[in-house]
C-alpha atoms as a PDB file:
ATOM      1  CA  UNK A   1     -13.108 -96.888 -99.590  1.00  0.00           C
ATOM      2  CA  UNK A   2     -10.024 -94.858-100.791  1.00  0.00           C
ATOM      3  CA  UNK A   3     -12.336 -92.653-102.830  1.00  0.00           C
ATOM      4  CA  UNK A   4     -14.829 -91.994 -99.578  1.00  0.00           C
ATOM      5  CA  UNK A   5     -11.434 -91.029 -97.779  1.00  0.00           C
ATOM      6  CA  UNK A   6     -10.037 -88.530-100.226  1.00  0.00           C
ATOM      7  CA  UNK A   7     -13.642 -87.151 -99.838  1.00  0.00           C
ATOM      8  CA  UNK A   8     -13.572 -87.086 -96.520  1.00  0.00           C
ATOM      9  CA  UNK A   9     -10.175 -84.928 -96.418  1.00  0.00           C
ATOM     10  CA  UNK A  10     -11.390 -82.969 -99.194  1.00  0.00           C
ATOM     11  CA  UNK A  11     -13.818 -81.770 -97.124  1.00  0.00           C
ATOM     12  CA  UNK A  12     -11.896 -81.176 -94.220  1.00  0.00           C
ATOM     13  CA  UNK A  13      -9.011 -78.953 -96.059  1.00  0.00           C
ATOM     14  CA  UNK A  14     -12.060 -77.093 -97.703  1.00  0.00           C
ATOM     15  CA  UNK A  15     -13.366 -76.308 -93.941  1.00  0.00           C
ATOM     16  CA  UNK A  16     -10.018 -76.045 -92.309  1.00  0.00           C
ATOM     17  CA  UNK A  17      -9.137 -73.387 -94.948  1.00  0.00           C
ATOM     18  CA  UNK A  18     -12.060 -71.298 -94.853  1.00  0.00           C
ATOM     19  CA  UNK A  19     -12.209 -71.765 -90.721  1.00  0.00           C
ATOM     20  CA  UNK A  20      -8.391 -70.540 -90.543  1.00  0.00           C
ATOM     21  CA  UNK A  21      -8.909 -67.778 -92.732  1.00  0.00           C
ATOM     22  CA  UNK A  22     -12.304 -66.418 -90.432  1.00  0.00           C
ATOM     23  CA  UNK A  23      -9.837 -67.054 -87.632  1.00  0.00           C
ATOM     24  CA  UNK A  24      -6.936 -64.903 -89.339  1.00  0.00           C
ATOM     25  CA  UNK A  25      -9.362 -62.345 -90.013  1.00  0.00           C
ATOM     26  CA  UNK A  26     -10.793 -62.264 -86.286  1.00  0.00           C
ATOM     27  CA  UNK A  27      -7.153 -61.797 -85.322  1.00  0.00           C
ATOM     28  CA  UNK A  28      -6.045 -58.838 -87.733  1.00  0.00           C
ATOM     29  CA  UNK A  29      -9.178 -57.418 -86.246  1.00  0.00           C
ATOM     30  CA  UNK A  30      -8.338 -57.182 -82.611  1.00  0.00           C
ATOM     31  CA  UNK A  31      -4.993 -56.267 -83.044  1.00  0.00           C
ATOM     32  CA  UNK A  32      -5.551 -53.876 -85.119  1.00  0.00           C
ATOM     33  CA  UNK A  33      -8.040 -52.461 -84.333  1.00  0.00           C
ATOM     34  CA  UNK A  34      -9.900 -52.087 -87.906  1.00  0.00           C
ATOM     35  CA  UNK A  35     -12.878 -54.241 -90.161  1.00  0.00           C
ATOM     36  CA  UNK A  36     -11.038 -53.259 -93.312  1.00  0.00           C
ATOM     37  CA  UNK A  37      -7.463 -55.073 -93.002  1.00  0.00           C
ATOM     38  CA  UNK A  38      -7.462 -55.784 -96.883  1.00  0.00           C
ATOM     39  CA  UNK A  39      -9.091 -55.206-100.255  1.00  0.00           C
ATOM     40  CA  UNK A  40     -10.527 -58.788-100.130  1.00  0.00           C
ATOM     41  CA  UNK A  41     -12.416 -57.621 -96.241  1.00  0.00           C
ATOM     42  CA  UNK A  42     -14.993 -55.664 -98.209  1.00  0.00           C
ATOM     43  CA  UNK A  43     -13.886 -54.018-101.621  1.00  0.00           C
ATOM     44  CA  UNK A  44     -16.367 -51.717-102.221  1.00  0.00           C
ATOM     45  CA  UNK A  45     -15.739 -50.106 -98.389  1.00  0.00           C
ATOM     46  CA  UNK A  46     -12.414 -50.279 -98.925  1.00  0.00           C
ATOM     47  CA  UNK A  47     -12.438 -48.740-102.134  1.00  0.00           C
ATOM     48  CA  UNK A  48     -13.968 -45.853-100.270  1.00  0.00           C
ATOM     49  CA  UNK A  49     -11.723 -45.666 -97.546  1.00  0.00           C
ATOM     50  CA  UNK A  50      -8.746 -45.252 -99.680  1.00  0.00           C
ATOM     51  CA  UNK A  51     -10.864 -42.661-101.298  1.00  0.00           C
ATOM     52  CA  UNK A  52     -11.384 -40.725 -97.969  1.00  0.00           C
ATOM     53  CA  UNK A  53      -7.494 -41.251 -97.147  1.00  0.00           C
ATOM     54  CA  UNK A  54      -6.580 -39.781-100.445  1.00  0.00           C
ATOM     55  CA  UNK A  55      -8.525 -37.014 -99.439  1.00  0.00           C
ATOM     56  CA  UNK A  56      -7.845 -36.500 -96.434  1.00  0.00           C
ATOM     57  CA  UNK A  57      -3.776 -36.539 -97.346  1.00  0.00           C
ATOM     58  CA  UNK A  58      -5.173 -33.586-100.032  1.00  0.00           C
ATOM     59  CA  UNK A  59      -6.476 -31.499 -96.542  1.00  0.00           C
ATOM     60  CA  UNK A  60      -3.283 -32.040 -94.409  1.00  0.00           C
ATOM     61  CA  UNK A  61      -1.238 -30.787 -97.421  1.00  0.00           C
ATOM     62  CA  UNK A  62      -4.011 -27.479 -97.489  1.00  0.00           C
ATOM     63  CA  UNK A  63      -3.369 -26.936 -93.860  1.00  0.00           C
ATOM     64  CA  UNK A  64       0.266 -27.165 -94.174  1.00  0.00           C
ATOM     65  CA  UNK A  65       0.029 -24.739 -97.168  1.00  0.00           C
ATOM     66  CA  UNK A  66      -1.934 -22.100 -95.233  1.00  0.00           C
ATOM     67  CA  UNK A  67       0.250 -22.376 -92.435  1.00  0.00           C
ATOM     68  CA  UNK A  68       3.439 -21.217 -94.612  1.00  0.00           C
ATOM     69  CA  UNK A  69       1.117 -18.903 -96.236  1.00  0.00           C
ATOM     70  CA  UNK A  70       0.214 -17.287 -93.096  1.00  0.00           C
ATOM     71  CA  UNK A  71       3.802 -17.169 -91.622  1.00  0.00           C
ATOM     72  CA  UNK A  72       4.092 -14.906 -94.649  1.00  0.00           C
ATOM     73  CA  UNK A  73       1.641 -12.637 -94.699  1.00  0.00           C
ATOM     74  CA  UNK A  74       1.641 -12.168 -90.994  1.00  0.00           C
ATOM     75  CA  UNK A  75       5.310 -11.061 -90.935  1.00  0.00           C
ATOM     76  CA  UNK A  76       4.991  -9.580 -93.837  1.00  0.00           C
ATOM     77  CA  UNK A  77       1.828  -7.643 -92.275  1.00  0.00           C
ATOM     78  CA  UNK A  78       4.205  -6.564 -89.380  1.00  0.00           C
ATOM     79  CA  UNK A  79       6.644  -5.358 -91.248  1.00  0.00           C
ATOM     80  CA  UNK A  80       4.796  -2.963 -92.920  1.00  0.00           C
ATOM     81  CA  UNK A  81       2.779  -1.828 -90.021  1.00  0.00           C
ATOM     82  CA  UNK A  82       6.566  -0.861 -88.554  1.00  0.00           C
ATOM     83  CA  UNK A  83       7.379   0.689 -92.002  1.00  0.00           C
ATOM     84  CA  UNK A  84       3.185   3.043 -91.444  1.00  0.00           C
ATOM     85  CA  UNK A  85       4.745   3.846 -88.173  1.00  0.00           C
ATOM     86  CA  UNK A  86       8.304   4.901 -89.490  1.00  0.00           C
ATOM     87  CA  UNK A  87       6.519   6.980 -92.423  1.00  0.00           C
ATOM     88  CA  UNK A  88       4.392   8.805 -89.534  1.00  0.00           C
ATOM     89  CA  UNK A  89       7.677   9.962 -87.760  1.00  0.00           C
ATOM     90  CA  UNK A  90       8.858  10.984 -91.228  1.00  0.00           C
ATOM     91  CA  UNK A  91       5.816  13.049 -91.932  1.00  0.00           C
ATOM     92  CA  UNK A  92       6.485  14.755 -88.072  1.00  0.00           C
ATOM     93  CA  UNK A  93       9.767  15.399 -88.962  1.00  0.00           C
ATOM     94  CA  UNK A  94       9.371  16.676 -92.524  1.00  0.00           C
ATOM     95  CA  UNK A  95       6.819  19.078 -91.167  1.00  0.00           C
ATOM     96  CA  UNK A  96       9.048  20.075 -88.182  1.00  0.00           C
ATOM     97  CA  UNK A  97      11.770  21.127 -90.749  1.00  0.00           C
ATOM     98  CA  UNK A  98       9.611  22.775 -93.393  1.00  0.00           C
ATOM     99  CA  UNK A  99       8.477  24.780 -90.152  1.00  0.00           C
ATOM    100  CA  UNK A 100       9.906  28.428 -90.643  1.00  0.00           C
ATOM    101  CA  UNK A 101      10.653  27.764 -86.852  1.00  0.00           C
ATOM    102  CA  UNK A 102      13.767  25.485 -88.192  1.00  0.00           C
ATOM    103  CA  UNK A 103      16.804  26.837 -88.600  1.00  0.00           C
ATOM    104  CA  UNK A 104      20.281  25.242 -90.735  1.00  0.00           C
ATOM    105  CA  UNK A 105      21.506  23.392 -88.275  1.00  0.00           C
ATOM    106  CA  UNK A 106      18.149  21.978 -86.730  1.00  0.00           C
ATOM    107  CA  UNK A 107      17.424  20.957 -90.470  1.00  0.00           C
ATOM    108  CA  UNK A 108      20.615  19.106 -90.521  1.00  0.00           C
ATOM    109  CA  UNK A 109      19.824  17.061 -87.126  1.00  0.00           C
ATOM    110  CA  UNK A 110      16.513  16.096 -88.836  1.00  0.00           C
ATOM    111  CA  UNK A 111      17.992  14.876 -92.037  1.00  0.00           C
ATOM    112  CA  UNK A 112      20.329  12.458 -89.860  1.00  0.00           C
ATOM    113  CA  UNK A 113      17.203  11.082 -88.289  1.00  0.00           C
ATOM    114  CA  UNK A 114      15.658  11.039 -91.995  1.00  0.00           C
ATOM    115  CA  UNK A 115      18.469   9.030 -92.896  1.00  0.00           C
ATOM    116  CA  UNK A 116      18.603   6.368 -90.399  1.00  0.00           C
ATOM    117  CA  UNK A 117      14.870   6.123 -90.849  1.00  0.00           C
ATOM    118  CA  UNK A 118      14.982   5.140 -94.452  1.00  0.00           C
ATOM    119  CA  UNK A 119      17.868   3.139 -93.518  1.00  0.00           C
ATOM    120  CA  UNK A 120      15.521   1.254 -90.819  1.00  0.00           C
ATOM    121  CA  UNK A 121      12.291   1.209 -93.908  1.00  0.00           C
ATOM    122  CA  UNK A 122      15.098  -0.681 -95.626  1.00  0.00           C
ATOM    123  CA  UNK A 123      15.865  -3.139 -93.430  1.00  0.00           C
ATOM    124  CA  UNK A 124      11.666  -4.326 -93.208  1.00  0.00           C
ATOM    125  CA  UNK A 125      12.297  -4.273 -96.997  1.00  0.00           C
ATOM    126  CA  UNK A 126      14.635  -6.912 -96.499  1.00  0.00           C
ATOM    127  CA  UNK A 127      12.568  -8.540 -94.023  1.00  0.00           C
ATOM    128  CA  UNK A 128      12.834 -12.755 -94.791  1.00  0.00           C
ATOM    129  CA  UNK A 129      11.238 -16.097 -93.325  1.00  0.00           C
ATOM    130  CA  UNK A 130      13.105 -18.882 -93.167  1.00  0.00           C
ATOM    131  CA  UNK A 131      15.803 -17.434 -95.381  1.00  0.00           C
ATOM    132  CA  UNK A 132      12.977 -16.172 -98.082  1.00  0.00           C
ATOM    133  CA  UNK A 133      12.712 -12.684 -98.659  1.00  0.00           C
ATOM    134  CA  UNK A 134       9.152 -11.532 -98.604  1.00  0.00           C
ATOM    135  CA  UNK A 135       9.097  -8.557-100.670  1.00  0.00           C
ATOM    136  CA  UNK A 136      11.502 -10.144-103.424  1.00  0.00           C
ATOM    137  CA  UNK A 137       8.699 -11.600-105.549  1.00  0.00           C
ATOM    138  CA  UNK A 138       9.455 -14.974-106.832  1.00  0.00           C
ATOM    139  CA  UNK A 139      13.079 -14.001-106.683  1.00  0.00           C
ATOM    140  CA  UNK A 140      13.207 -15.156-102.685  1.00  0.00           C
ATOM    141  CA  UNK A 141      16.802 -16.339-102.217  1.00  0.00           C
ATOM    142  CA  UNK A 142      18.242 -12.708-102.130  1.00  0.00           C
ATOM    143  CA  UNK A 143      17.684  -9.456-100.588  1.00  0.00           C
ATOM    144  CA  UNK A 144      15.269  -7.383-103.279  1.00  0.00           C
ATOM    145  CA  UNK A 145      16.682  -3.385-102.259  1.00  0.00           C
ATOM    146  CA  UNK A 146      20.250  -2.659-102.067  1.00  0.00           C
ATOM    147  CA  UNK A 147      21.428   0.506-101.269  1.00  0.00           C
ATOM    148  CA  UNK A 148      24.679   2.527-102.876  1.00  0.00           C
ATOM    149  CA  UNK A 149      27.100   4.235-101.019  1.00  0.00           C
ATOM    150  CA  UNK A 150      26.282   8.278 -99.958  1.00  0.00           C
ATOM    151  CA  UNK A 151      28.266  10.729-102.137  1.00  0.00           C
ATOM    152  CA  UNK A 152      29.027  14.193-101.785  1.00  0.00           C
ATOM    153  CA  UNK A 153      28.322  17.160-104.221  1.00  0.00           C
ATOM    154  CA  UNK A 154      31.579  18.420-104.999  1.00  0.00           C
ATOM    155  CA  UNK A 155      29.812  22.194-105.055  1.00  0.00           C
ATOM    156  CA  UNK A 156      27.545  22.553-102.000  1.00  0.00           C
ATOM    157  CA  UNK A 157      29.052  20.036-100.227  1.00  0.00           C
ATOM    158  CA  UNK A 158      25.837  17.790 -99.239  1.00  0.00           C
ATOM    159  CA  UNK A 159      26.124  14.693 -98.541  1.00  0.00           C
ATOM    160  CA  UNK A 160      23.368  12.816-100.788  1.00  0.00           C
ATOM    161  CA  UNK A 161      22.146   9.365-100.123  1.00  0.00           C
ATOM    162  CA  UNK A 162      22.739   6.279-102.187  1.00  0.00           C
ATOM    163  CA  UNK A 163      20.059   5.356-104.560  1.00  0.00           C
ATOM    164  CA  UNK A 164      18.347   2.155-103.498  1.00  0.00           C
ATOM    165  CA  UNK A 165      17.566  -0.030-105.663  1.00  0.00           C
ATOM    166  CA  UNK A 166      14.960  -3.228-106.129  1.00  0.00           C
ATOM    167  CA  UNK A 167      16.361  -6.285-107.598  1.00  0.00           C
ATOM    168  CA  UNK A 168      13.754  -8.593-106.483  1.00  0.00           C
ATOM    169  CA  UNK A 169      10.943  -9.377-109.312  1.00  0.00           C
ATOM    170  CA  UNK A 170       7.379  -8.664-109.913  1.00  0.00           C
ATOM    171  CA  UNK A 171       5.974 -12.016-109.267  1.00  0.00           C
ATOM    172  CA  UNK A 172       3.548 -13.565-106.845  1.00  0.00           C
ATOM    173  CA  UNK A 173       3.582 -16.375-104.766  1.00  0.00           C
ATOM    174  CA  UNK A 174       0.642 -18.377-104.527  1.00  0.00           C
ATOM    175  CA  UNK A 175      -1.012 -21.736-102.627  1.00  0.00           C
ATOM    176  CA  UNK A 176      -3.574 -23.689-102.962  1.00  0.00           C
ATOM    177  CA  UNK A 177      -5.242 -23.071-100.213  1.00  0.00           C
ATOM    178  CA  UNK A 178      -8.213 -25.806-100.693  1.00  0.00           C
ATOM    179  CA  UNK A 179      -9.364 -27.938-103.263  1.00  0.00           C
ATOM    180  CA  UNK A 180     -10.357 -25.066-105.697  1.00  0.00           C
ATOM    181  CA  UNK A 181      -8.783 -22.152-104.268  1.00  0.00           C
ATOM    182  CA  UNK A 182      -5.184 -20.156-104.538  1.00  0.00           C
ATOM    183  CA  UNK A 183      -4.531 -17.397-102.524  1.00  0.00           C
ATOM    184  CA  UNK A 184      -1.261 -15.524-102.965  1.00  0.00           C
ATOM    185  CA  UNK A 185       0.683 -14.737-100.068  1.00  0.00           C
ATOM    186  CA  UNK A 186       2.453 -12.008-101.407  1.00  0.00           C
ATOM    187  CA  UNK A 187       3.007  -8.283-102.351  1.00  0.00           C
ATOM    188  CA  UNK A 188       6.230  -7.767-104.558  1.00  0.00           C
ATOM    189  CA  UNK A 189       8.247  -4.975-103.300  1.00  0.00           C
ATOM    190  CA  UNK A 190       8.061  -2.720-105.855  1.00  0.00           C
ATOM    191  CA  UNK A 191       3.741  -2.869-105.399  1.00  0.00           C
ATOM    192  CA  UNK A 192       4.932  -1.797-101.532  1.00  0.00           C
ATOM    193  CA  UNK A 193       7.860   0.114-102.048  1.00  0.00           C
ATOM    194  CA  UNK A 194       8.245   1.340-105.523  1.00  0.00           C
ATOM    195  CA  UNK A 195      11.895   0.548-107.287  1.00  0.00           C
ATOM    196  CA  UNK A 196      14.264   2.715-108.929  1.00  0.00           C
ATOM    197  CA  UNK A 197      13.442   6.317-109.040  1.00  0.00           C
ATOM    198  CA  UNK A 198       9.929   5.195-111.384  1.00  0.00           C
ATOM    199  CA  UNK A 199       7.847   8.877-111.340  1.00  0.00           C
ATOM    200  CA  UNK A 200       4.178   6.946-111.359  1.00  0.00           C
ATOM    201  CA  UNK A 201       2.434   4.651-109.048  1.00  0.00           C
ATOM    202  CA  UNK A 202       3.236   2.630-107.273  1.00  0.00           C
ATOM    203  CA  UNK A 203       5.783   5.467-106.314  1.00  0.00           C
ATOM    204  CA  UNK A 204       9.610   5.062-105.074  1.00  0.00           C
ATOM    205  CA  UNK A 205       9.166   5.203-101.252  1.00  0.00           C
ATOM    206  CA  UNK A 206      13.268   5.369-101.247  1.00  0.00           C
ATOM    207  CA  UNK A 207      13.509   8.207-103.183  1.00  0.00           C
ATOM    208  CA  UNK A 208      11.226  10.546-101.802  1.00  0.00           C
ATOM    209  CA  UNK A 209      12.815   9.628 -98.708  1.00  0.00           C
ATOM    210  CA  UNK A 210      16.208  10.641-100.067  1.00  0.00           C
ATOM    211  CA  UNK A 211      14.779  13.813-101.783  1.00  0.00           C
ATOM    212  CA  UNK A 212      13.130  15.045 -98.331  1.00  0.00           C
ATOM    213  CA  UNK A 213      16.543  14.607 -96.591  1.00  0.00           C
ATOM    214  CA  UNK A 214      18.356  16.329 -99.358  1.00  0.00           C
ATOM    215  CA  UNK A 215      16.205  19.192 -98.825  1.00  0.00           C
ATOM    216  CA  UNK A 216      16.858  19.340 -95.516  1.00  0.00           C
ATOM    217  CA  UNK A 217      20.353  19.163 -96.223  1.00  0.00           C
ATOM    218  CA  UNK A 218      20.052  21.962 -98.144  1.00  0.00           C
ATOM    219  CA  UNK A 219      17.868  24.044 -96.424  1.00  0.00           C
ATOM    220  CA  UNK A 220      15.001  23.915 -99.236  1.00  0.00           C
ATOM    221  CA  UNK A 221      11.947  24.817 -97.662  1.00  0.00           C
ATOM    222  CA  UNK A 222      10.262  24.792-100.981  1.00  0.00           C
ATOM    223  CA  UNK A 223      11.349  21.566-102.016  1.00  0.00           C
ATOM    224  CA  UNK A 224      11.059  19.881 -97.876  1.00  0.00           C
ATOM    225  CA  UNK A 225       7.197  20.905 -98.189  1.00  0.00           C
ATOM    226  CA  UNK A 226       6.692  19.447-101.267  1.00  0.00           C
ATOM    227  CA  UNK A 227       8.502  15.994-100.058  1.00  0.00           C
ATOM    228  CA  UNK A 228       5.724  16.095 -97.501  1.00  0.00           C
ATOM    229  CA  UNK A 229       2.550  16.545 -99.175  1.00  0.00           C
ATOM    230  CA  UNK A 230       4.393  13.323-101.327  1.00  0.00           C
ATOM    231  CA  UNK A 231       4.117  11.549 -97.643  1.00  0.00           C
ATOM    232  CA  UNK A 232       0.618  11.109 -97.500  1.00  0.00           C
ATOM    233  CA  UNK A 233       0.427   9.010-100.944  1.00  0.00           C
ATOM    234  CA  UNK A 234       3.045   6.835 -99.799  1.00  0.00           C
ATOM    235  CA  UNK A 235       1.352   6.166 -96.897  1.00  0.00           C
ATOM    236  CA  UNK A 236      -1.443   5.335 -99.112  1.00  0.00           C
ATOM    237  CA  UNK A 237       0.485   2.790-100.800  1.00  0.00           C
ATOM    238  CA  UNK A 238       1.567   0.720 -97.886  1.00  0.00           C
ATOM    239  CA  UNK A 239      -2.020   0.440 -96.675  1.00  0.00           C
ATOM    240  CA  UNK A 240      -3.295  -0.738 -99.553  1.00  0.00           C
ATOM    241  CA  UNK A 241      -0.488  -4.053 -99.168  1.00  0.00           C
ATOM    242  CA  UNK A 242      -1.168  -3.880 -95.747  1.00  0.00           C
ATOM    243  CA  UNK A 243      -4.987  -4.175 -96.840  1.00  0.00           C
ATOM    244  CA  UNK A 244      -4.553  -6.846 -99.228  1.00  0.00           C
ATOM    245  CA  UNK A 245      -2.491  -9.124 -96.399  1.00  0.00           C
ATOM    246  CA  UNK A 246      -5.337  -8.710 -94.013  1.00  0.00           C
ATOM    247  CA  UNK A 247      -7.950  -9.705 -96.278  1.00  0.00           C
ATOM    248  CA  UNK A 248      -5.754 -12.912 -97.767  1.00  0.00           C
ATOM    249  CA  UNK A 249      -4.582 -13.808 -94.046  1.00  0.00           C
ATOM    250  CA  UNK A 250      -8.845 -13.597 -93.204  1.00  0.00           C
ATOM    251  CA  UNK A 251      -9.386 -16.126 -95.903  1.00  0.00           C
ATOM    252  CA  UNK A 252      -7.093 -17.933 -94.996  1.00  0.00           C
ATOM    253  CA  UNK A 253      -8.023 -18.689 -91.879  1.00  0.00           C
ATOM    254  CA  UNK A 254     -11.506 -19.116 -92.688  1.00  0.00           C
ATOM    255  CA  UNK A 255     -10.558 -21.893 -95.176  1.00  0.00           C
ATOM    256  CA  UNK A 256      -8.416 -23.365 -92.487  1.00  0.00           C
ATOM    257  CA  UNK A 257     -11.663 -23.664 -90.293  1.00  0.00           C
ATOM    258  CA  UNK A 258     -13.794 -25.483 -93.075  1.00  0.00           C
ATOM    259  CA  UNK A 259     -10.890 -27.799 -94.130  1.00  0.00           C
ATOM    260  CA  UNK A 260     -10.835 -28.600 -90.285  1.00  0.00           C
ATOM    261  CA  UNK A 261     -14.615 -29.347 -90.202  1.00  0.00           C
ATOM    262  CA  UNK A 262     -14.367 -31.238 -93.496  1.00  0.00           C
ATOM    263  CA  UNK A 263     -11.053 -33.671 -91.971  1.00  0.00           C
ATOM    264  CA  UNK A 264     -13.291 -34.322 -88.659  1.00  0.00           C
ATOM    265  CA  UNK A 265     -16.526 -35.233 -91.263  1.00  0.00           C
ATOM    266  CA  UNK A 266     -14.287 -37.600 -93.740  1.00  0.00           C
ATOM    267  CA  UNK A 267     -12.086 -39.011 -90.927  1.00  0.00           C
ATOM    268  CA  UNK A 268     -15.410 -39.715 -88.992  1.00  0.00           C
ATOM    269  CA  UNK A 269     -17.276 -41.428 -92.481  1.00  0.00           C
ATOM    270  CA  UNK A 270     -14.099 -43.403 -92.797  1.00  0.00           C
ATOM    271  CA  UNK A 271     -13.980 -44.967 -88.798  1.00  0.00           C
ATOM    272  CA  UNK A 272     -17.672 -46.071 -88.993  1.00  0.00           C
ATOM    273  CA  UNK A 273     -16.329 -48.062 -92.214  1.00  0.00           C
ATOM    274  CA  UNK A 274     -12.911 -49.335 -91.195  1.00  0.00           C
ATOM    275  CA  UNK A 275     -13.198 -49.401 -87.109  1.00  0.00           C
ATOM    276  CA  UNK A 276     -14.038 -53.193 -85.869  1.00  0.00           C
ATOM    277  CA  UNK A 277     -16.531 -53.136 -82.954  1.00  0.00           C
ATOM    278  CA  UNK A 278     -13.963 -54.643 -80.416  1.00  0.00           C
ATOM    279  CA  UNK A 279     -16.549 -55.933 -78.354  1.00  0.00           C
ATOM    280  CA  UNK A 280     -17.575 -57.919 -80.743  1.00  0.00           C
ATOM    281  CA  UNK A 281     -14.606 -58.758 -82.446  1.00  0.00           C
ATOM    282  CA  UNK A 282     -13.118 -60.415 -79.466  1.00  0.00           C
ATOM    283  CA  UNK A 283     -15.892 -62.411 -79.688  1.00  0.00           C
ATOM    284  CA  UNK A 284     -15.719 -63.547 -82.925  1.00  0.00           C
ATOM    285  CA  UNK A 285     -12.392 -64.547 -82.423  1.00  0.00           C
ATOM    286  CA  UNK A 286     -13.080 -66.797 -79.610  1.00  0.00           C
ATOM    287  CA  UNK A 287     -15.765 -68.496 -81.067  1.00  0.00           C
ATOM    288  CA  UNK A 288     -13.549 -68.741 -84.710  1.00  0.00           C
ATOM    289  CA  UNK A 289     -10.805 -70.184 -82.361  1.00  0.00           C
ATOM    290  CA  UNK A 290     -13.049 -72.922 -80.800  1.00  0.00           C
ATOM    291  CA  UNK A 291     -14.202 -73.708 -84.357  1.00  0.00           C
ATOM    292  CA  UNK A 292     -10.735 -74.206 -85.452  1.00  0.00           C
ATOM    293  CA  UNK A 293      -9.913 -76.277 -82.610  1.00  0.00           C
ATOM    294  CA  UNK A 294     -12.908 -78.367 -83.531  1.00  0.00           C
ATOM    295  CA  UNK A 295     -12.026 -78.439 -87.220  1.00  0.00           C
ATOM    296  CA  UNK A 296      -8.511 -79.728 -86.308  1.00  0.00           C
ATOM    297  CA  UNK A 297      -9.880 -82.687 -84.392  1.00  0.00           C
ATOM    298  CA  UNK A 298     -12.624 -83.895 -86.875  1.00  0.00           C
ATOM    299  CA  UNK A 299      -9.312 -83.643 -89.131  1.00  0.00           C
ATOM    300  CA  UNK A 300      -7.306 -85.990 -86.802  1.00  0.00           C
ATOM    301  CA  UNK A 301     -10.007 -88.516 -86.640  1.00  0.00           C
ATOM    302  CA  UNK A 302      -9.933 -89.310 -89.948  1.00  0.00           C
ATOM    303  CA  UNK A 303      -6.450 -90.571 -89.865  1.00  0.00           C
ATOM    304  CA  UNK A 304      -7.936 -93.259 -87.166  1.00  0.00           C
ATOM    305  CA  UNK A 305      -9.943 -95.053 -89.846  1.00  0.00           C
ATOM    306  CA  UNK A 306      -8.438 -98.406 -91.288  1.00  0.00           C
ATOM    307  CA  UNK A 307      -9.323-101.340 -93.701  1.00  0.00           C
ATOM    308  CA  UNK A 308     -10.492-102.888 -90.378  1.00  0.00           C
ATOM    309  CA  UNK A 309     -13.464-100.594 -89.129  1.00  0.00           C
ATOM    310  CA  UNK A 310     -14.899-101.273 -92.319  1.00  0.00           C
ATOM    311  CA  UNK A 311     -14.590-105.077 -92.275  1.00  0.00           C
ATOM    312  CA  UNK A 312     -15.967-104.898 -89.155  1.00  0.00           C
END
């Protein structure tokens, strides 16, 4: 009899158990919401969810990538589209005082203007985001053009402005942008703005600057036309950055579109595997809990058995 009785609750632990654990699973179900609670609900699903999520982690760090990278190029794009303007007023005024038209002293009111022009150019040199200076190259935690301190020729008597010069670096800054693509998000200054005084491309936007209002200072006609045919290259120069930021800040945003697309396609694949039908998990749950409930008694009427039923 003892042996038919350890059977008996042998059996009923074996159901009980694998009753309570439906039931626990019907439960995690509703309340959460999701199929796929744990490795053991399905492992080859799940194996693929966590695939997806890993994935899908990969795109939100992409978008927050392009993001920054666009913040970039946009203000650096801006900057330099103040700098185009700037250069057009220089070009106006350069002509104005090459003009035979221009005497000494009307010369002398255009250099001033020169001057806090090229002081304004270098302030969008400077231009930063977030404390990161754009045209600095990799070197982003300090301003890449200082400027030295006018001096006087001790013969004529002209006041000549400081040399600027460009301590950033010649790096560039990239992201990855998707799973197989980098896209800088950079120009280093002296691609923009030329450094130090250097004669060939990409020329020294600073010192042409400071030559033109030197001649004017001067009164060198000669030498203020010649500053002015060196305009038009300049300009040259900062549309081909400006060029290069358009077409970066384009791809950009036409990766940002497809990793959108591709989220919405992998976060979709991954609900159809780990999103419980809630209809029908409420339903399983009720019916798990009435099978527990009738586990439990079968359980408890075991227990009611004694030597005496069987004698009977």
């Amino acid at each position: 009899m003892r042996a038919v009785e350890a059977n008996w609750y042998r059996d009923f632990l074996f159901n009980l158990s694998n009753t309570k654990n439906r039931y626990d699973k019907s439960i995690s179900q509703t309340t959460s919401g999701k199929k796929l609670n744990h490795l053991s609900d399905n492992p080859s699903d799940m194996a693929y969810v966590l695939t997806l999520r890993s994935k899908i982690g990969q795109i939100d760090q992409f978008q927050k990538n392009i993001e920054t990278g666009l913040s970039f190029l946009k203000i650096s794009e801006s900057a330099l589209n103040s700098v185009q303007n700037a250069m057009t007023t220089v070009v106006s005024l350069g002509e104005q005082g090459a003009s035979e038209t221009s005497d000494p002293a009307a010369r002398q009111i255009l250099a001033d203007r020169l001057d806090e022009i090229r002081d304004e150019i270098l302030n969008y040199a400077n231009t930063e985001v977030n404390g990161k200076y754009v045209f600095a190259g990799s070197a982003a935690d300090t301003p890449p053009y200082a400027k030295a301190a006018d001096t006087v020729d001790p013969v004529s008597g002209v006041t000549i402005p400081g040399v600027v010069t460009y301590d950033g670096n010649s790096d560039t800054i990239s992201i990855q942008a998707d799973f197989s693509v980098t896209l800088p998000t950079n120009v280093p200054g002296n691609q923009v703005f030329g450094e130090n005084g250097v004669a060939e491309p990409p020329y020294d936007v600073f010192q042409h600057l400071s030559n033109l209002i030197e001649g004017l200072r001067e009164n060198d006609t000669t030498a203020i036309g010649n500053e002015v045919s060196n305009m038009k290259p300049l300009v040259n120069q900062l549309g081909n950055a400006m060029g290069k930021y358009g077409n970066w800040s384009a791809q950009m945003d036409q990766i940002k579109g497809m990793l959108k697309s591709f989220k919405t396609s992998l976060t979709s694949k991954m609900s159809s595997l780990e999103d419980a039908n809630m209809a029908e998990a409420i339903s399983n749950l009720a019916r798990e809990e009435v099978a527990l409930q009738v586990t439990l008694q079968s359980g408890s009427r075991i227990q009611r058995y004694s030597l005496m039923n069987y004698l009977g």
